[in-house]
N, C-alpha and C. Protein backbone atom coordinates (compact mmCIF):
# COMPACT_ATOMS: atom_id res chain seq x y z
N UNK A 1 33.25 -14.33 -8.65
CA UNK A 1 32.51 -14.42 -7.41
C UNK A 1 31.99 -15.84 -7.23
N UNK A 2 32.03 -16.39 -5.79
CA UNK A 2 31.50 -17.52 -5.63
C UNK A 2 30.06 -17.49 -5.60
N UNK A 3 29.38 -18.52 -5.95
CA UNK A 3 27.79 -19.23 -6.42
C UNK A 3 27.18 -18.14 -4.58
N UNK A 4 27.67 -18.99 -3.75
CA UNK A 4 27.26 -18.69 -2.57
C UNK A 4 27.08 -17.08 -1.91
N UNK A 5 28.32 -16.73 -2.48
CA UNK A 5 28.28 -14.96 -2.58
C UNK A 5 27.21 -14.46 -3.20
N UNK A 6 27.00 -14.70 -4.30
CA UNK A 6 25.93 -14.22 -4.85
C UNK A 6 24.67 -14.69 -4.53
N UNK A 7 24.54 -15.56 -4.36
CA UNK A 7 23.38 -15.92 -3.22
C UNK A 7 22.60 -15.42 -2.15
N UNK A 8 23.85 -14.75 -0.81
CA UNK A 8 23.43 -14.09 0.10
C UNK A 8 23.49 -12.70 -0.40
N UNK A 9 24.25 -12.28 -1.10
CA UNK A 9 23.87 -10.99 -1.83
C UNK A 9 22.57 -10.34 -2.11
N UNK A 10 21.56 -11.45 -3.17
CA UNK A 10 20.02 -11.68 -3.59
C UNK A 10 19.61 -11.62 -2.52
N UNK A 11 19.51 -12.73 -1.85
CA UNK A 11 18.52 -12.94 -0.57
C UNK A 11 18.63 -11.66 0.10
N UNK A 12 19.86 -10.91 0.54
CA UNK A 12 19.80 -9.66 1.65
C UNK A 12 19.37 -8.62 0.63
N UNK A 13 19.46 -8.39 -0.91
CA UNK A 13 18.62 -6.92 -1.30
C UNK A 13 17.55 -7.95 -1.39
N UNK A 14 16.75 -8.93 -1.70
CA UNK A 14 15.37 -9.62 -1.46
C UNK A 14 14.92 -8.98 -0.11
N UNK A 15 15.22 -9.12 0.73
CA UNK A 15 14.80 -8.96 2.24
C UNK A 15 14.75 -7.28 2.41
N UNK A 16 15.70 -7.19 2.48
CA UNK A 16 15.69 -5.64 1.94
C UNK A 16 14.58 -4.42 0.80
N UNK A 17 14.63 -5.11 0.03
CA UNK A 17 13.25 -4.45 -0.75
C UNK A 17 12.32 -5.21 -0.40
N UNK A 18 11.72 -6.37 0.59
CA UNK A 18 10.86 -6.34 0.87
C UNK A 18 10.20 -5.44 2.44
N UNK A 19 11.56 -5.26 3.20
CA UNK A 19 11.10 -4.23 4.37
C UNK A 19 11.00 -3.16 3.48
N UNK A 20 11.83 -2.16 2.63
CA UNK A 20 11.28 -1.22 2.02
C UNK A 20 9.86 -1.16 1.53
N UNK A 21 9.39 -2.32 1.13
CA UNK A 21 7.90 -2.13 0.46
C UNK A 21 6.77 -2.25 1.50
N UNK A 22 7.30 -3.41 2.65
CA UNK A 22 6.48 -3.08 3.63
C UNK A 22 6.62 -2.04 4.50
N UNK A 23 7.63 -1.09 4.36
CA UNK A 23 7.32 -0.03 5.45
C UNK A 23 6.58 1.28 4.57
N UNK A 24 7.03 1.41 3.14
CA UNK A 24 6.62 2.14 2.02
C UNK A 24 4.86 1.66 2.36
N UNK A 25 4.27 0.44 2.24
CA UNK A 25 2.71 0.24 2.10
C UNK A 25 2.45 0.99 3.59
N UNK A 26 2.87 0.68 4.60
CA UNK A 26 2.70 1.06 6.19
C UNK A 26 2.69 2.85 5.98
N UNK A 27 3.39 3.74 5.28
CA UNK A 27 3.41 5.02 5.52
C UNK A 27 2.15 5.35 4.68
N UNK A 28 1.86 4.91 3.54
CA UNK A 28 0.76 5.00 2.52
C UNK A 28 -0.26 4.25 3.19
N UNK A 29 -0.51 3.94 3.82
CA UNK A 29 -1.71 3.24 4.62
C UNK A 29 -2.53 4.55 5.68
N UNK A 30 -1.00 5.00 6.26
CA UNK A 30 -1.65 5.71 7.69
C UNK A 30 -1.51 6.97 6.73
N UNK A 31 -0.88 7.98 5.88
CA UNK A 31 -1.60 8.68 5.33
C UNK A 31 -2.75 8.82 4.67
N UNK A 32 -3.50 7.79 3.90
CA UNK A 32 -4.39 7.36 3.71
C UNK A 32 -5.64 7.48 4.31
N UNK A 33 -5.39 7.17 5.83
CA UNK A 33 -6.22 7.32 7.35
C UNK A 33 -6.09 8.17 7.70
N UNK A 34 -5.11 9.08 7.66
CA UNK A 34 -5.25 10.54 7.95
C UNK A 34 -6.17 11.22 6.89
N UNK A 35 -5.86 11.19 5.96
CA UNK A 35 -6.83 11.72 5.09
C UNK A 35 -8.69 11.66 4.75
N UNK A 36 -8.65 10.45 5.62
CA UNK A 36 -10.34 9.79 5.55
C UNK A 36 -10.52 10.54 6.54
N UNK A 37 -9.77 10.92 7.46
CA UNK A 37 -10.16 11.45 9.21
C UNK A 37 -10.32 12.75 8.80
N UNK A 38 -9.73 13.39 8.32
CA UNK A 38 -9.77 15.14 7.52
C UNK A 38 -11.29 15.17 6.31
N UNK A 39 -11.47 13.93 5.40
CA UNK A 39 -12.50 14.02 4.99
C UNK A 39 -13.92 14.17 5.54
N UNK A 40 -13.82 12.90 6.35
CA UNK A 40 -14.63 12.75 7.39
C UNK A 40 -15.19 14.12 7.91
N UNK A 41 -14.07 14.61 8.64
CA UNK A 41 -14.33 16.14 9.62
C UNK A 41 -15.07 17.36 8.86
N UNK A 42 -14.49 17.67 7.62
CA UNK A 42 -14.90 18.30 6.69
C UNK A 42 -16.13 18.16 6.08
N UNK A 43 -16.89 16.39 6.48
CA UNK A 43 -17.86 16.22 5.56
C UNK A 43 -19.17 16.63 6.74
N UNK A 44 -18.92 16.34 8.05
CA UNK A 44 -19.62 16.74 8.91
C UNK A 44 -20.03 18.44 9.24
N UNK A 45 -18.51 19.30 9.25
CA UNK A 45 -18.73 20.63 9.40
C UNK A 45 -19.44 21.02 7.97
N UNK A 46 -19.38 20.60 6.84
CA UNK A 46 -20.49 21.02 5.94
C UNK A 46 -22.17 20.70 6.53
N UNK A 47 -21.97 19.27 6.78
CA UNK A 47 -23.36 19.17 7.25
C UNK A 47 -24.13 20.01 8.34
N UNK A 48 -23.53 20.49 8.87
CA UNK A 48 -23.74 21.28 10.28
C UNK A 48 -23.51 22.50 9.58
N UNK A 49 -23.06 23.05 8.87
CA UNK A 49 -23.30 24.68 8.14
C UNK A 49 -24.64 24.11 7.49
N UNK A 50 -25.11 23.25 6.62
CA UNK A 50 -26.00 23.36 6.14
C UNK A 50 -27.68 23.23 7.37
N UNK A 51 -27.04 22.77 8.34
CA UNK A 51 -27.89 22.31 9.35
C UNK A 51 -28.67 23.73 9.37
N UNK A 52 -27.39 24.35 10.30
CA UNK A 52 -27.85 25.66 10.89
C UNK A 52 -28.54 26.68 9.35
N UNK A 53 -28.21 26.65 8.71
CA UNK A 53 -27.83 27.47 7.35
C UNK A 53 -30.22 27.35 7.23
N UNK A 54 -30.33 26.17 7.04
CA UNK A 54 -31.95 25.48 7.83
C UNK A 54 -32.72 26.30 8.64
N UNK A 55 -32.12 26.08 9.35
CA UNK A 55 -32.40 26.45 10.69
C UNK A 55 -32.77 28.03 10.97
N UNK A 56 -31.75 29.06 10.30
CA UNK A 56 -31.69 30.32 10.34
C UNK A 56 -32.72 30.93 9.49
N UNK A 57 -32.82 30.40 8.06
CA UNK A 57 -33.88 30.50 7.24
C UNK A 57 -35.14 30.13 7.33
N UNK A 58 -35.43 28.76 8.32
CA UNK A 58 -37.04 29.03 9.21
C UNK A 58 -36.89 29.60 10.11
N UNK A 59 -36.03 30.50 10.98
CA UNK A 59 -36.51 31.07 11.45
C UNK A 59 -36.62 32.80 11.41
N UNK A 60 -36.06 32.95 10.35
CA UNK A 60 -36.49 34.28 10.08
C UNK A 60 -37.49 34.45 9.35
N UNK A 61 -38.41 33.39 8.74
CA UNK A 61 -39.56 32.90 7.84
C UNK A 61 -40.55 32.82 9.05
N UNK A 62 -40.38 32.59 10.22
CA UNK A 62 -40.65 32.44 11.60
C UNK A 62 -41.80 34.01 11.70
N UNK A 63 -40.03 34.75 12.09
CA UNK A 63 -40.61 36.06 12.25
C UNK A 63 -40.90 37.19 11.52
N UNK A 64 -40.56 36.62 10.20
CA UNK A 64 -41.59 37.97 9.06
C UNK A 64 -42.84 37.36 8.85
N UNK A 65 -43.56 35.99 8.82
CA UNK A 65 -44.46 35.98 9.42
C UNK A 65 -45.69 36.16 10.65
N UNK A 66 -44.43 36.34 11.89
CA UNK A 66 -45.12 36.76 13.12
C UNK A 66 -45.08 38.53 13.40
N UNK A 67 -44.29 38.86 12.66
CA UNK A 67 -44.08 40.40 12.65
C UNK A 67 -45.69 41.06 11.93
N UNK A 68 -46.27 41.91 12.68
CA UNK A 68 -47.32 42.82 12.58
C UNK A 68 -46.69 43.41 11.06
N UNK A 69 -47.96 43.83 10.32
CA UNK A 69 -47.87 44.39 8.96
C UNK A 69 -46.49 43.75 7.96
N UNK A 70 -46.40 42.93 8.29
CA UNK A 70 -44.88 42.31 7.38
C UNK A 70 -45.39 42.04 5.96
N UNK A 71 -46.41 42.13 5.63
CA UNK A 71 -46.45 41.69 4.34
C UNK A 71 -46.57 40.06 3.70
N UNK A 72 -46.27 39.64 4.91
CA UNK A 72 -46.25 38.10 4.40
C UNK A 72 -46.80 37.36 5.30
């Protein structure tokens, strides 16, 4: 094989595994971001169960206190 053959050979799998690695980092990036966006969502609907979760427990503390003869 000529010097030159082998040359453009390198250079085109060079170029070549480097679009592979940049499109490989590009798919691992935006899954990545999908996954913070699902964390994210998940970390809020906990907060908001625990909100209400609050919320429900003063107020039934509410009304066994306001309830006649309740005991408490």
């Amino acid at each position: 094989m000529r010097i030159r053959t082998v040359l453009t050979a390198a250079v085109s799998a060079s170029i070549v595994l480097v679009l592979a690695l940049a499109l490989g980092s590009w798919v691992f990036v935006q899954r990545l971001e999908a996954t913070s966006q699902v964390r994210a969502r998940a970390q809020a609907s906990a907060r908001n169960a625990a909100e209400l979760l609050v919320l429900t427990q003063e107020y039934s503390l509410q009304l066994r206190s306001a309830w006649p003869n309740s005991g408490g």
